[in-house]
Each structure stands twice: as C-alpha cells, then as structure tokens.
Protein backbone atom coordinates (compact mmCIF):
# COMPACT_ATOMS: atom_id res chain seq x y z
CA UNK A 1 0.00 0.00 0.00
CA UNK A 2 1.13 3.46 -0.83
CA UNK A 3 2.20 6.03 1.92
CA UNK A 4 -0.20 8.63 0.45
CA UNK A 5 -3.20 6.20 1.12
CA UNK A 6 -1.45 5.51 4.65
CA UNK A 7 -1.77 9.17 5.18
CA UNK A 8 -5.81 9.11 4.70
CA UNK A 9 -6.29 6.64 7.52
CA UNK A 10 -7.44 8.44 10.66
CA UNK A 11 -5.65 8.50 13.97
CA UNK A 12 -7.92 6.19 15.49
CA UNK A 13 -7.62 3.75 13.11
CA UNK A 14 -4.06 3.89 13.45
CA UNK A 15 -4.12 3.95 17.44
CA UNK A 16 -6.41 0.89 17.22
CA UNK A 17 -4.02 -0.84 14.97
CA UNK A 18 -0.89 -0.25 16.91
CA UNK A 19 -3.07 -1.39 20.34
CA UNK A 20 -4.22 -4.29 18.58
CA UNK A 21 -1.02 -5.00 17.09
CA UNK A 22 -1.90 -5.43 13.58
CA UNK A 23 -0.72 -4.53 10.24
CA UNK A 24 -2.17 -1.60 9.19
CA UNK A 25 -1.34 -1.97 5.33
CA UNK A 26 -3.02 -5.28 5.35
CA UNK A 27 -6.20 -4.09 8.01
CA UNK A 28 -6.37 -0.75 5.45
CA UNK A 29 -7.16 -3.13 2.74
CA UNK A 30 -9.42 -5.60 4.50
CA UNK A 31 -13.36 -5.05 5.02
CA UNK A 32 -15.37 -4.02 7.86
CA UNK A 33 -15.38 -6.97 9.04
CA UNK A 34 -11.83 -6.89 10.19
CA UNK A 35 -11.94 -3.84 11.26
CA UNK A 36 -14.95 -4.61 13.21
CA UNK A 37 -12.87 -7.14 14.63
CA UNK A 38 -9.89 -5.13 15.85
CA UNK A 39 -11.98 -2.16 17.23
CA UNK A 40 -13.77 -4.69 19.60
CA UNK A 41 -10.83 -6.49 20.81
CA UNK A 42 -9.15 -3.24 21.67
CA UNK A 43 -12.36 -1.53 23.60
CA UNK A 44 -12.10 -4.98 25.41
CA UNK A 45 -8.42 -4.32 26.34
CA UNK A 46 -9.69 -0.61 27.13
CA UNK A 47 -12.68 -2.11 29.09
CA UNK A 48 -9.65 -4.89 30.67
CA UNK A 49 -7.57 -2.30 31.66
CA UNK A 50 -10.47 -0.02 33.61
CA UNK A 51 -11.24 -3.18 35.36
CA UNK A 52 -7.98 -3.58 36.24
CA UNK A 53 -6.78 0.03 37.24
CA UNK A 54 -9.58 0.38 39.80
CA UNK A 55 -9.65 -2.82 41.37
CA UNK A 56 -6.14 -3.53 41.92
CA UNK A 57 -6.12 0.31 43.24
CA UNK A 58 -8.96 -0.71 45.70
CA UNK A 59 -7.12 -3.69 46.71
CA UNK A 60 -3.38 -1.17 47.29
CA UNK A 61 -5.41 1.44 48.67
CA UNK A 62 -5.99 -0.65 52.20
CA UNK A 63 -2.60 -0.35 53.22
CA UNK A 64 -1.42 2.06 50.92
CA UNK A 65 -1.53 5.97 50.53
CA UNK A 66 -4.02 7.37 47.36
CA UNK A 67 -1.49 8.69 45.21
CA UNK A 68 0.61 5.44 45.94
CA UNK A 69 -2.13 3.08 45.22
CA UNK A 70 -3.35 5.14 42.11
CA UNK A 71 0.04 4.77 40.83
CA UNK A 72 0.49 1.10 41.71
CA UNK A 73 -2.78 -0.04 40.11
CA UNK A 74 -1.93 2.06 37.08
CA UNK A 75 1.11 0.53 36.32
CA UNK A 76 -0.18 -2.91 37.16
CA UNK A 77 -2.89 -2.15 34.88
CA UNK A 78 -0.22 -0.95 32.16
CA UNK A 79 1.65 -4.47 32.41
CA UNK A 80 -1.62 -6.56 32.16
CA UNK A 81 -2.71 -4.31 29.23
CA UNK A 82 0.57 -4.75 26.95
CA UNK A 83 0.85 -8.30 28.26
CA UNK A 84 -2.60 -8.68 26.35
CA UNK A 85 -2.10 -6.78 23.15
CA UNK A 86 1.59 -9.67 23.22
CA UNK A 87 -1.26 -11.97 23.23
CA UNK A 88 -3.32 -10.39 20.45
CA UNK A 89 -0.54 -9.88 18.30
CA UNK A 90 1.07 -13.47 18.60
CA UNK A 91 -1.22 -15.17 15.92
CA UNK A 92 -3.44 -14.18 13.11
CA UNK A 93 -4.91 -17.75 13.69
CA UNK A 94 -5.10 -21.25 15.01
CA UNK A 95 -4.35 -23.14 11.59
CA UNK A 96 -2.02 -21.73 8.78
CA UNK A 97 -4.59 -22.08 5.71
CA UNK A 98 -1.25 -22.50 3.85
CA UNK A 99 0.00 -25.60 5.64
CA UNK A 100 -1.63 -29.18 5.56
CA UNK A 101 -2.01 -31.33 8.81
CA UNK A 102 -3.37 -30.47 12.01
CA UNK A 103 -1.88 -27.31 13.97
CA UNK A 104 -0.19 -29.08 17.18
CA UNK A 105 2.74 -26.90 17.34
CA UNK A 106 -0.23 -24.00 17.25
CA UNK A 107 -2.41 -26.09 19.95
CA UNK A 108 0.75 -26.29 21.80
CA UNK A 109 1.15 -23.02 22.05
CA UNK A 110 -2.34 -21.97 22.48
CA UNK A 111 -1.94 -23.95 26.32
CA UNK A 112 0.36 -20.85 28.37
CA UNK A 113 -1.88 -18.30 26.84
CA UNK A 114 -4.81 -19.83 27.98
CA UNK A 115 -3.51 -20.78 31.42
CA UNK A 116 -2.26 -16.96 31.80
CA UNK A 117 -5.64 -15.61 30.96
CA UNK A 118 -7.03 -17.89 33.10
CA UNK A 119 -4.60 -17.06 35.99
CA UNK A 120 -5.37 -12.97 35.21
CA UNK A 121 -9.19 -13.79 35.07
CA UNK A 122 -9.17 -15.46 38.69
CA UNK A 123 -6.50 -12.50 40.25
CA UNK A 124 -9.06 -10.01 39.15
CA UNK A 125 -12.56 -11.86 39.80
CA UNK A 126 -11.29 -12.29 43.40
CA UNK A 127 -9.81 -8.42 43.65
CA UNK A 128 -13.68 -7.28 42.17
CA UNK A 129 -15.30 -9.61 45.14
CA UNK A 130 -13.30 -8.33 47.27
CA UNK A 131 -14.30 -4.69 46.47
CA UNK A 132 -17.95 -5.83 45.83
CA UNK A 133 -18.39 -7.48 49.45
CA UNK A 134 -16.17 -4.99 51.20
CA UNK A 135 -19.26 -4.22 53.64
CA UNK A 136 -19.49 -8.25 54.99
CA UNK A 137 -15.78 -8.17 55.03
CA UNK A 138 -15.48 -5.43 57.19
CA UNK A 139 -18.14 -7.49 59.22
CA UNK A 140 -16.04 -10.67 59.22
CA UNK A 141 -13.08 -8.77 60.12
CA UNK A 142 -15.01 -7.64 63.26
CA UNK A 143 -16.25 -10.98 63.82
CA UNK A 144 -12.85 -12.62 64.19
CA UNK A 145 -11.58 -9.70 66.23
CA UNK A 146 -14.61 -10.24 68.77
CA UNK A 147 -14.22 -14.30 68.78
CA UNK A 148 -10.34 -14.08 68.82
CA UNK A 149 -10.18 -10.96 71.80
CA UNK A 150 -12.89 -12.84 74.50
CA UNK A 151 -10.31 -13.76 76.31
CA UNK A 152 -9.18 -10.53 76.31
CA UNK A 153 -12.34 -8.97 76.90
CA UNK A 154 -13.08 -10.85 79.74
CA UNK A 155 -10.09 -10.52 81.99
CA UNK A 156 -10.52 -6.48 80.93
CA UNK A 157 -14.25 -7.11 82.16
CA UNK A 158 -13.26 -8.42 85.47
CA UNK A 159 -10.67 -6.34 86.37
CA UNK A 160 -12.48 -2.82 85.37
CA UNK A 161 -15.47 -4.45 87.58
CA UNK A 162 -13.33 -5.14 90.29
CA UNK A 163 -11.35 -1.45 89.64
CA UNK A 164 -15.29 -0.15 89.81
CA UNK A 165 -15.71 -0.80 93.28
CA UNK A 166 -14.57 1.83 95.25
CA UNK A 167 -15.59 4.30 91.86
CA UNK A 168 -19.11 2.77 92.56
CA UNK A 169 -18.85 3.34 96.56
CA UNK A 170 -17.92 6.98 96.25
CA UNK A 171 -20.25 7.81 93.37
CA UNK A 172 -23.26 6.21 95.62
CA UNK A 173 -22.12 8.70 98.27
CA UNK A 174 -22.09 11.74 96.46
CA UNK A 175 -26.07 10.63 94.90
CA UNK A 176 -26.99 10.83 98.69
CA UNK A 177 -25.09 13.83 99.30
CA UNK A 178 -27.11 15.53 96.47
CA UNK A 179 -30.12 13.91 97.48
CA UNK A 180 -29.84 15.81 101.18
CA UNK A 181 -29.16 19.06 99.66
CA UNK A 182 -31.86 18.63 97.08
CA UNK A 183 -34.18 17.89 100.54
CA UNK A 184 -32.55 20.37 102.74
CA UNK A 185 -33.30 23.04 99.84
CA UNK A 186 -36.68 22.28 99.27
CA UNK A 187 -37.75 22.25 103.06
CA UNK A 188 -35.67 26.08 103.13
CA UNK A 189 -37.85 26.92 100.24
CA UNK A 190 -40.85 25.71 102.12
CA UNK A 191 -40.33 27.54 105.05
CA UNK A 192 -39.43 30.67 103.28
CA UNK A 193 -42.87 30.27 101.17
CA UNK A 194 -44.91 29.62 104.41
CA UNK A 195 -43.14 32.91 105.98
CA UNK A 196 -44.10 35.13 103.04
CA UNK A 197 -47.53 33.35 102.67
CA UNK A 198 -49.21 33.11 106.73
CA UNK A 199 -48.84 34.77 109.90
CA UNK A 200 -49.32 32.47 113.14
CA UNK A 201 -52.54 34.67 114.52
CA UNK A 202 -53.67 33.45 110.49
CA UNK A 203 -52.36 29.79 111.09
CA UNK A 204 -53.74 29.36 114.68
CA UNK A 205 -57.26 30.61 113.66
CA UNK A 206 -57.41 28.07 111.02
CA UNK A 207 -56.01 24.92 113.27
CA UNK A 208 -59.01 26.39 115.54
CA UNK A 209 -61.67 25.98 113.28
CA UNK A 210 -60.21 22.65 111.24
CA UNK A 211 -60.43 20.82 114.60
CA UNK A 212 -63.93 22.20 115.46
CA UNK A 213 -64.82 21.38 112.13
CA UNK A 214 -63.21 17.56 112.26
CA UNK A 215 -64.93 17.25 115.91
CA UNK A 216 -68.10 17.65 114.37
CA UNK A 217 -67.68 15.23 111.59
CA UNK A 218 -66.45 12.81 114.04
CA UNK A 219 -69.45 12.94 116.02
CA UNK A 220 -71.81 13.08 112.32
CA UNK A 221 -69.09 9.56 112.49
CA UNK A 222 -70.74 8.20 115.42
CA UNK A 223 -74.14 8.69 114.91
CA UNK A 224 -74.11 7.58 111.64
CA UNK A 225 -72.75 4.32 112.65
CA UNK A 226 -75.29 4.12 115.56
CA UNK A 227 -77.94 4.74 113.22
CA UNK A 228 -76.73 1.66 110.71
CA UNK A 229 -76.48 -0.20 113.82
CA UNK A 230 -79.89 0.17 114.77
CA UNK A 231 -81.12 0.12 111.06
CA UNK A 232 -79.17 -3.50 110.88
CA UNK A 233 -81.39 -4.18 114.36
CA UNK A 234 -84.48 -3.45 112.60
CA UNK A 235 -83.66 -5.32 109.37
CA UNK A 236 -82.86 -8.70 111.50
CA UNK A 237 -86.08 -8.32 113.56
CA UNK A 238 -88.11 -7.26 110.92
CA UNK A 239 -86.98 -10.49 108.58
CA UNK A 240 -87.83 -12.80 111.73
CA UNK A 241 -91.55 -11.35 112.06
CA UNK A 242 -91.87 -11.80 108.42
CA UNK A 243 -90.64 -15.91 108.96
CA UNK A 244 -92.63 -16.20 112.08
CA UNK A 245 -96.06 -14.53 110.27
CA UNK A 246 -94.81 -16.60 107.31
CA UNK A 247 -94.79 -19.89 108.93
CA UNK A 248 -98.31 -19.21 111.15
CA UNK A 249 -100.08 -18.60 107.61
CA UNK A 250 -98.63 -21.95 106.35
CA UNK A 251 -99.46 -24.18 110.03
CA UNK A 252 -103.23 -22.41 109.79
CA UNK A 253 -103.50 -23.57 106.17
CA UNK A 254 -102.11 -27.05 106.35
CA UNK A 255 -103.10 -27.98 110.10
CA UNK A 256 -99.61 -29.52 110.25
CA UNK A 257 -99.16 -28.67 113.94
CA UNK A 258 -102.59 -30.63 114.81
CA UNK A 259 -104.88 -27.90 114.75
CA UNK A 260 -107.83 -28.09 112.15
CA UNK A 261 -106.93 -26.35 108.72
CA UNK A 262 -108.90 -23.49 107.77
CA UNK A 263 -108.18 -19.95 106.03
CA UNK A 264 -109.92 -17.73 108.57
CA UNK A 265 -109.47 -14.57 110.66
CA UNK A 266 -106.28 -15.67 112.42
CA UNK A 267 -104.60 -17.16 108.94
CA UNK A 268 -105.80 -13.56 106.81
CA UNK A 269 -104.17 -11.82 109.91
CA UNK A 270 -101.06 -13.58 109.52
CA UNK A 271 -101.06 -13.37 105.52
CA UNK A 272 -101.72 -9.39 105.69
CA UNK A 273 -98.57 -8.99 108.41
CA UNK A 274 -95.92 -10.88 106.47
CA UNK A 275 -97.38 -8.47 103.34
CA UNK A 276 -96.19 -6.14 104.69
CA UNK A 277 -93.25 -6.93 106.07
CA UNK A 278 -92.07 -7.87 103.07
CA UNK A 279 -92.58 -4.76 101.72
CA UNK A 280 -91.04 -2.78 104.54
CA UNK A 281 -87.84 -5.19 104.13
CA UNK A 282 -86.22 -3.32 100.69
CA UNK A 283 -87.26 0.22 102.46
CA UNK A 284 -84.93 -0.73 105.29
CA UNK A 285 -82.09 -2.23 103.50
CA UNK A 286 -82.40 0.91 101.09
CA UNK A 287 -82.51 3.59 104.24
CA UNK A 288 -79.34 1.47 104.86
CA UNK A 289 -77.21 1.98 101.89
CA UNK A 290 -78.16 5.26 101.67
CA UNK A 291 -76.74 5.53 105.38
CA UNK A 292 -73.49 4.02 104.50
CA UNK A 293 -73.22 6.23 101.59
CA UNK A 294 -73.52 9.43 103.80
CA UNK A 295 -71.01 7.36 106.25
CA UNK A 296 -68.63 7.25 103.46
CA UNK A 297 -68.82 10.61 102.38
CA UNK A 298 -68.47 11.83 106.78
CA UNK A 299 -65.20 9.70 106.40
CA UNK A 300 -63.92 11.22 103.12
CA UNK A 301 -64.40 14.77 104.90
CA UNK A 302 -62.83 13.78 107.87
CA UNK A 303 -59.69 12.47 105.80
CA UNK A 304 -59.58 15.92 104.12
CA UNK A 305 -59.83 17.54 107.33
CA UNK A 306 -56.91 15.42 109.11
CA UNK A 307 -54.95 16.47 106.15
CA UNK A 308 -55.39 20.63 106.17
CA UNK A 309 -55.17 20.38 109.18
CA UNK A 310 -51.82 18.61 109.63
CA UNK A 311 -50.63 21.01 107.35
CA UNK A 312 -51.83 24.24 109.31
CA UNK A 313 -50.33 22.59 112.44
CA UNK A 314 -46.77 21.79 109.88
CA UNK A 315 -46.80 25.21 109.18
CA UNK A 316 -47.49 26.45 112.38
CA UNK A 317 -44.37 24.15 113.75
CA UNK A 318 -42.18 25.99 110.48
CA UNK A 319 -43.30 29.58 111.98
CA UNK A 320 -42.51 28.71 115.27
CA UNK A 321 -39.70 27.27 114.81
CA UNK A 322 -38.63 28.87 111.35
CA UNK A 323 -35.14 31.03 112.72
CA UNK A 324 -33.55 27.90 114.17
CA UNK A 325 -34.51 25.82 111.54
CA UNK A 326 -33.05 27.94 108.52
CA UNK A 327 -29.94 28.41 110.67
CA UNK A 328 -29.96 24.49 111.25
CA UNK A 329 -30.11 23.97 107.83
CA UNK A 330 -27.77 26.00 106.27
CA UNK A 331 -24.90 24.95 108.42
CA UNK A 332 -25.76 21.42 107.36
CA UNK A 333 -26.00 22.74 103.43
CA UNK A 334 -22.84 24.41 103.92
CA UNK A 335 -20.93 20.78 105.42
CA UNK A 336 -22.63 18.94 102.64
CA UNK A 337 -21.42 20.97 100.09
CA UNK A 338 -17.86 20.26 101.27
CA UNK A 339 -18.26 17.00 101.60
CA UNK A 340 -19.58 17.12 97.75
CA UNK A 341 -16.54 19.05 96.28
CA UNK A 342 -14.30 16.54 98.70
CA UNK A 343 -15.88 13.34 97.22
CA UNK A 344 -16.01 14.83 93.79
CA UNK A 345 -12.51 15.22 94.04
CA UNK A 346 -11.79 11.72 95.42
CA UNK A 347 -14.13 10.68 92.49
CA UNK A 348 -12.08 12.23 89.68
CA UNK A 349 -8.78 11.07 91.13
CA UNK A 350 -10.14 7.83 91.25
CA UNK A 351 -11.78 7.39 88.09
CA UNK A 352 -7.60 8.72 86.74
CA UNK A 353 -6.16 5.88 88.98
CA UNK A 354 -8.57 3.62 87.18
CA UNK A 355 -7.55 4.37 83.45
CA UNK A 356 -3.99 4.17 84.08
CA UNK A 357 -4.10 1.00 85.92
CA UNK A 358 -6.65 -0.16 83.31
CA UNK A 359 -4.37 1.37 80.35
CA UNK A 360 -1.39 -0.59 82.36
CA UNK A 361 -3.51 -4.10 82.57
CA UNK A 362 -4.04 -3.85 78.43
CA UNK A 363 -0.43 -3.27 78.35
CA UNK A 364 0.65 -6.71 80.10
CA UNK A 365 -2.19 -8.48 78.19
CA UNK A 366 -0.95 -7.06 74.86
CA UNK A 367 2.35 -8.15 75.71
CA UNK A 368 1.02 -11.53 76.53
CA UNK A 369 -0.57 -12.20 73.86
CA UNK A 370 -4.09 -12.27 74.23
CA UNK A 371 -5.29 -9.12 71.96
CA UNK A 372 -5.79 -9.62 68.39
CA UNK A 373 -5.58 -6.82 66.77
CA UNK A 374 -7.66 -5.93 64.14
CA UNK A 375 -6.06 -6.15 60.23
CA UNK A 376 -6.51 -4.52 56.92
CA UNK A 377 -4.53 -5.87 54.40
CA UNK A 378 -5.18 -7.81 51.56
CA UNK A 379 -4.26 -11.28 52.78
CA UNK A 380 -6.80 -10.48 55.76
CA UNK A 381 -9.48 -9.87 53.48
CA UNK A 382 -9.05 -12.74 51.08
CA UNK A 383 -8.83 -15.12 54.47
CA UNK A 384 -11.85 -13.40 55.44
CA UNK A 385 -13.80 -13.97 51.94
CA UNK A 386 -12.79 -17.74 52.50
CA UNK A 387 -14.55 -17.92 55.66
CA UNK A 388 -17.37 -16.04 54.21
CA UNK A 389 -17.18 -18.92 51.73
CA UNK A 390 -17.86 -21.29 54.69
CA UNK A 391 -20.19 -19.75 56.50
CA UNK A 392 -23.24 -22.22 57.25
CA UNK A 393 -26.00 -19.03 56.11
CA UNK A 394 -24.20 -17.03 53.84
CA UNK A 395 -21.75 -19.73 52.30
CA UNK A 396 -23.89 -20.91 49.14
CA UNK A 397 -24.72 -17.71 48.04
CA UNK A 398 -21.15 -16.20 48.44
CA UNK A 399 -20.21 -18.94 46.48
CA UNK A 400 -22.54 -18.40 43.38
CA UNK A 401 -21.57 -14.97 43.49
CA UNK A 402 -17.58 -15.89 43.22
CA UNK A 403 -18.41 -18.36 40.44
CA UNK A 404 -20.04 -15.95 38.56
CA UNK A 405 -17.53 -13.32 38.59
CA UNK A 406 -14.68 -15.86 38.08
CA UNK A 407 -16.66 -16.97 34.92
CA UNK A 408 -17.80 -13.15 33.86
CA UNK A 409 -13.45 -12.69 33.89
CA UNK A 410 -12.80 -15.76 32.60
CA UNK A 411 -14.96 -15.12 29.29
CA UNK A 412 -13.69 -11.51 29.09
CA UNK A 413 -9.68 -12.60 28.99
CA UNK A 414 -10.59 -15.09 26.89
CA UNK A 415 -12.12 -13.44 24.05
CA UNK A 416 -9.03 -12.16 22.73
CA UNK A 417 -7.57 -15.84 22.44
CA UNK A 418 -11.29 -16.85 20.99
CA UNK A 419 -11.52 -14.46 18.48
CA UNK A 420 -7.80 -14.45 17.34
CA UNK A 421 -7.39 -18.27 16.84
CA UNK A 422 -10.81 -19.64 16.12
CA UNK A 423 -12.68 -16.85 14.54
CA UNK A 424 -10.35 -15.36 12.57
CA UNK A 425 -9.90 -17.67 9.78
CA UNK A 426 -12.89 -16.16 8.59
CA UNK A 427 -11.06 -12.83 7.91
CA UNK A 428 -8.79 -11.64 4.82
CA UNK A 429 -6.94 -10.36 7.55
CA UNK A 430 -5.56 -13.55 8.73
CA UNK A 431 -5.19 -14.80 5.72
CA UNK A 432 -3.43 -11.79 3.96
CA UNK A 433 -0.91 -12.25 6.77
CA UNK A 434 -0.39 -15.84 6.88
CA UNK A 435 0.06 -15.32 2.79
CA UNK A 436 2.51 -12.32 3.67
CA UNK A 437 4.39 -14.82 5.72
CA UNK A 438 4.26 -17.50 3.60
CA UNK A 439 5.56 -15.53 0.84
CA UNK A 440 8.42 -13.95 2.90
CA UNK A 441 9.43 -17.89 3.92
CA UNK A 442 9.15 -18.96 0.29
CA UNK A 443 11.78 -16.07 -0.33
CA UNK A 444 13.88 -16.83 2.52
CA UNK A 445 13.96 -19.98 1.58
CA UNK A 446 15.00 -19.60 -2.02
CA UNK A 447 17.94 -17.78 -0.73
CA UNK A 448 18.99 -20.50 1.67
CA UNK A 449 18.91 -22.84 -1.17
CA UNK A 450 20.95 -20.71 -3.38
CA UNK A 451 23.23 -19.97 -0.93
CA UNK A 452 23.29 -23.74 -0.18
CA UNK A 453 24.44 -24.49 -3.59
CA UNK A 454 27.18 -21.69 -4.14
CA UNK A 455 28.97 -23.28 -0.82
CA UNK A 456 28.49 -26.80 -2.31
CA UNK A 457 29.43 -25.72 -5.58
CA UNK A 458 32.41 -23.74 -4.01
CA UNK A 459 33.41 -26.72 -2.00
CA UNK A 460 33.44 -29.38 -5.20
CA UNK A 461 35.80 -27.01 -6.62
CA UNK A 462 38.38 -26.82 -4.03
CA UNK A 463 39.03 -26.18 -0.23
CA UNK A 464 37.99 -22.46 0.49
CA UNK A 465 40.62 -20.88 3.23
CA UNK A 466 39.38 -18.51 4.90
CA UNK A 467 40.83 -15.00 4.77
CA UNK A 468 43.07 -13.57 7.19
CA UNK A 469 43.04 -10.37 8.19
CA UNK A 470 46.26 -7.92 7.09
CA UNK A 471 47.37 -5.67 9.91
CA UNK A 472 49.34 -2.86 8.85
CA UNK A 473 52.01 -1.64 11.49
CA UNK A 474 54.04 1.25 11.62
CA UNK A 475 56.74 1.92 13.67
C-alpha cells in the first residue's frame, strides 16, 4: 500500500491498529469486518484495563496511601494491558490455511496463553469480590476480632469491675449527698414560702376551726354508725316477724301442727302482716345503703380535714420554729457541700487511677498475647472472603456470586484468544498475513537454497581458506 493512502487513515484507526497490534497496510485493505474485529478487541483491552486500574487500586489502597495506590494499580494495569495486546498480536490464527495437517505446534502453544488468561481472570474476579463485598468483610473482620479478643475482653471485664468498686462506693455517696441538699433546699424553700404566705394569729385561727370542724364530723361519724347499727337491728327483727307470720299462715293452712286447717281470721291476719313486712324489708335495706353512703362521704371529709389540718399545724411548727430551723439547715447545706466538692474530688482522682491502671492491665495483656488486633490488608481480606465462603447461612450464596464473577473474567480474557485463533480464519486479515508470511518464507527460503548451492558448488571445486586479516604496522 502506498504512503499517500497511509496518510488518509485516521488517527484512530491507526491507534487501534498499533493497540491491537496489527498490520495496518493489510487491516487498510481488509473489510469491515476486520476492522470490526480489531476495534472490539481493543475496547475490550480498554474495558480490561479499567477493570484492572480500579480494582487492583482498591485492593493497594488498604494499606497504601491514594497517590501510591493510584500509581500502583496504574502501572499494574499498564503491564496486564501490553501483556494482552503480546497476546493479540502473537497469531493471526489457530491453523495456517497455507500448511496441511493439524496445527499441534499451534495447539501447543495456544496452552500458556490460555492458562495466563485464566490465571489474570481469577487474580481479578477475586480483587472485584473483594471490592464488591467490602461491607461483609469489614463485618467478618469484626467478627474474628470479637471471637479471637474474649479472652481478652473478659479478663478487661473483670478487672475494670473489680477497679469499679470503690468508683461505685464513692459515686453512691455523692447521689446521697445531692439527694440531702436537694431535701434540705426544698424544706428552706418551704419555710421561706410559708413565711411570706401566713402569719401564726392566720395559722392558729385556722387549726381552731379545722379541729372544730373535724370534731363535728367525728361525732356526724358516730351517729351515723349508731344509726346503721340500729337500722341493721331493725332489718334482722323485721326479717324474723316476716318468717314467724310466714310460717303461722302456712301451720293455719295445712293444720300440720294438729290444729284443724282453715283460712280464717287468724290465717288472713297472719297473711296481711308478712305483706307487709315484706314490703317494709327493701325500704330498710335501702334507708341502709343510703346511710353508709352518707357514712362514706363523713369519712372522706374527715380524711380531708386530718390532712389541712396537719398542714396548718406543719406550718405552724415551720413559723414557730422557722429562725432555728433555717440556721440548722444551712450549716448542714454548707458541710454537705464540702463533703460534695471533697468526694467529687476523690471521684475524679479515682476514676484517673482507674484508666492508668486499666491502660497498664491492656499493656501486660498485649504483651502476653491475648489481643488480636484488628487487620486490613489484603491477605486479611481474602482469608476473610474464605470464611465467608464457609459460613453455614451465607456460604452458598457467596459462592454463586464468586463463580459468577470468576466466569464473567474468565470469558472476558478469553475473548481475545477466541476471536484471534478460532474466529479469525474467517477474515482476509488472517489470511493476507499468513500469505505475507508464507511468501516472505518462500523467499527466505529460495535464498537458503541458493546460498546452499554456491557453498556446495564452491566446495566441489576446491578447499575455500578462509581470509586472514592484514594488519598494517608502523613503527
């Protein structure tokens, strides 16, 4: 092909050419087909390489700074990429349509490049599910770190429980401390509030006429219960004339005590009196409840009446008494307060004491051994995925998931292989190259033979001694 028509091609063409390591005479004057072919295989490198930049920088990035792990992956990437495009570029494809016999030198060599893609298809299926399930490997990562540290835990348990003691003791003591003031301040309000509110002429009136007034109830009391007393009287006799009447109707009737049965004056008597008692029976058991309802309501007033009038006497004892009371009290708010500042004191140098000696403790059980610390690097997270793998719920599924993306990898660093050596034999492409080679061994190999011949030729006609070299010297 010309240079001038070399010119014409576009940049991309020739960018895809040199990426996908083909001849771009030959690919200028093949179809779309082959084109086709060359543009997909390098926007599957492109695609290849993305993949690979950002999840072998994910992977760096755990134990590595961003611009270090950008770098890494990058060049990483880099190798894999022109490692691929060496695969590309090897073979135009599987059989030489120029060549009789089955390819085995071709099959040979078809094994390392599939066992390499293979190998690169695994590395970065199990970089992506690393990235993809970084949330349940965090998760694992805390598991182990909880099952691996209970020994740990526990001995830091016990001893910050037994360190809690005396923190405990003096923090219960300064809750009852408060709790006096808090008491002692609301009986000073009290009596302050009762000062400003009564006067003890006020106060003495009222005790006055609260304990006339309960008197009084406590006699309505009395009464009341006398008068349910004799109302309970009543009701019992009243319900015995009714069964004695009762019973002298029914022996006047029936003659059952020997005299003769009849229905007359003495047995209408007896029916008419039990009448009415019978009646009268509901009005007394109703003249009753209605007594034990006033009752109630005497006790209910009385209760009330206790009460103000405990309070009248409380506040009479607070203005009596109020001077040596507020001077009692504040002497005993001013020694509680010390105590408080003292025990908050003793508090906060305790609660110090504690983290040091429980800093100290973690120290010795660090050096012995018993803390696992928790890990980020890669080797962590791939153990962890494996016991993800295992796990009795999550296992199966975690598995599927691998298998997929090993096979989703698998198929992408495959296709380059695929297309190269089984589908290209379709293409002039491949077979514009394998007749570009073929010519160019043809030619070789009509110069070996002619060169063959001259030195046979040459050597029928006499021994050829080689020339020695001529070294000129001056002196």
């Amino acid at each position: 092909m010309s240079q001038s028509s070399i010119a014409k091609e576009s940049l991309w063409f020739k960018l895809c050419a040199f990426l996908s390591l083909t001849d771009t005479d030959v690919l200028a004057e093949s179809g779309r087909y082959d084109r086709m072919m060359a543009y997909a295989m390098v926007f599957r490198q492109l695609v290849t390489f993305a993949f690979t930049f950002l999840l072998f920088t994910y992977g760096v990035s755990i134990f590595l700074n961003p611009v270090a792990a950008y770098t890494v992956g990058f060049v990483f990437a880099l190798t894999l990429f022109f490692l691929d495009q060496a695969i590309i570029g090897s073979d135009w494809a599987l059989r030489n349509p120029f060549k009789r016999g089955l390819p085995f030198r071709q099959l040979l060599g078809l094994i390392p490049r599939l066992v390499y893609s293979l190998i690169i298809a695994i590395g970065l299926a199990t970089l992506a599910e690393i990235s993809l399930q970084s949330n349940a490997i965090d998760e694992q990562i805390q598991k182990n770190v909880v099952e691996n540290n209970q020994v740990y835990f526990s001995r830091m348990s016990e001893y910050e429980q037994e360190l809690d003691t005396t923190v405990n003791a003096t923090e219960n003591k300064i809750a009852q401390i408060q709790q006096e003031i808090l008491t002692l301040r609301t009986a000073q309000e009290q009596i302050k509030n009762t000062d400003e509110s009564y006067d003890e002429d006020t106060v003495a009136n009222s005790i006055d006429n609260y304990q006339v007034t309960l008197e009084e109830l406590q006699r309505d009391q009395k009464n009341t219960i006398n008068t349910i007393g004799a109302l309970n009287e009543r009701l019992s006799q009243t319900r015995s004339d009714y069964q004695y009447w009762f019973n002298e109707s029914i022996l006047e009737r029936t003659g059952q005590d020997g005299r003769p049965a009849t229905e007359g004056p003495k047995y209408e008597r007896a029916v008419k009196t039990y009448t009415q008692l019978a009646e009268l029976i509901p009005v007394i058991e109703a003249e009753i409840e209605d007594t034990k309802q006033r009752l109630i309501g005497i006790e209910a007033n009385i209760m009330n009446t206790t009460n103000t009038l405990n309070e009248y006497q409380l506040k009479s004892n607070t203005l009596s008494e109020k001077i040596t009371t507020l001077t009692i009290n504040d002497e005993r708010l001013n020694q509680l307060n010390a105590d408080l500042q003292q025990q908050q004191v003793l508090l906060t140098d305790q609660i110090d004491d504690k983290q040091n000696k429980l800093k100290d403790y973690k120290t010795k059980l660090v050096n012995d051994g018993l803390f696992y610390e928790q890990k980020t690097g890669m080797l962590v997270r791939y153990l962890a995925l494996n016991k993800i793998h295992t796990d009795p719920e999550l296992g199966e599924a975690a598995l599927l998931f691998s298998y997929m993306l090993k096979i989703f990898f698998i198929a992408i660093e495959l296709m380059p292989v695929i297309i190269k050596l089984f589908f290209s034999p379709f293409s002039f492409y491949s077979l514009k190259m394998y007749r570009k080679m073929h010519i160019a061994l043809l030619e070789e190999q009509a110069k070996l033979d002619a060169a063959t011949e001259k030195f046979k030729q040459q050597q029928a006609e006499g021994r050829i001694e080689p020339e020695l070299p001529i070294v000129n010297q001056q002196i």
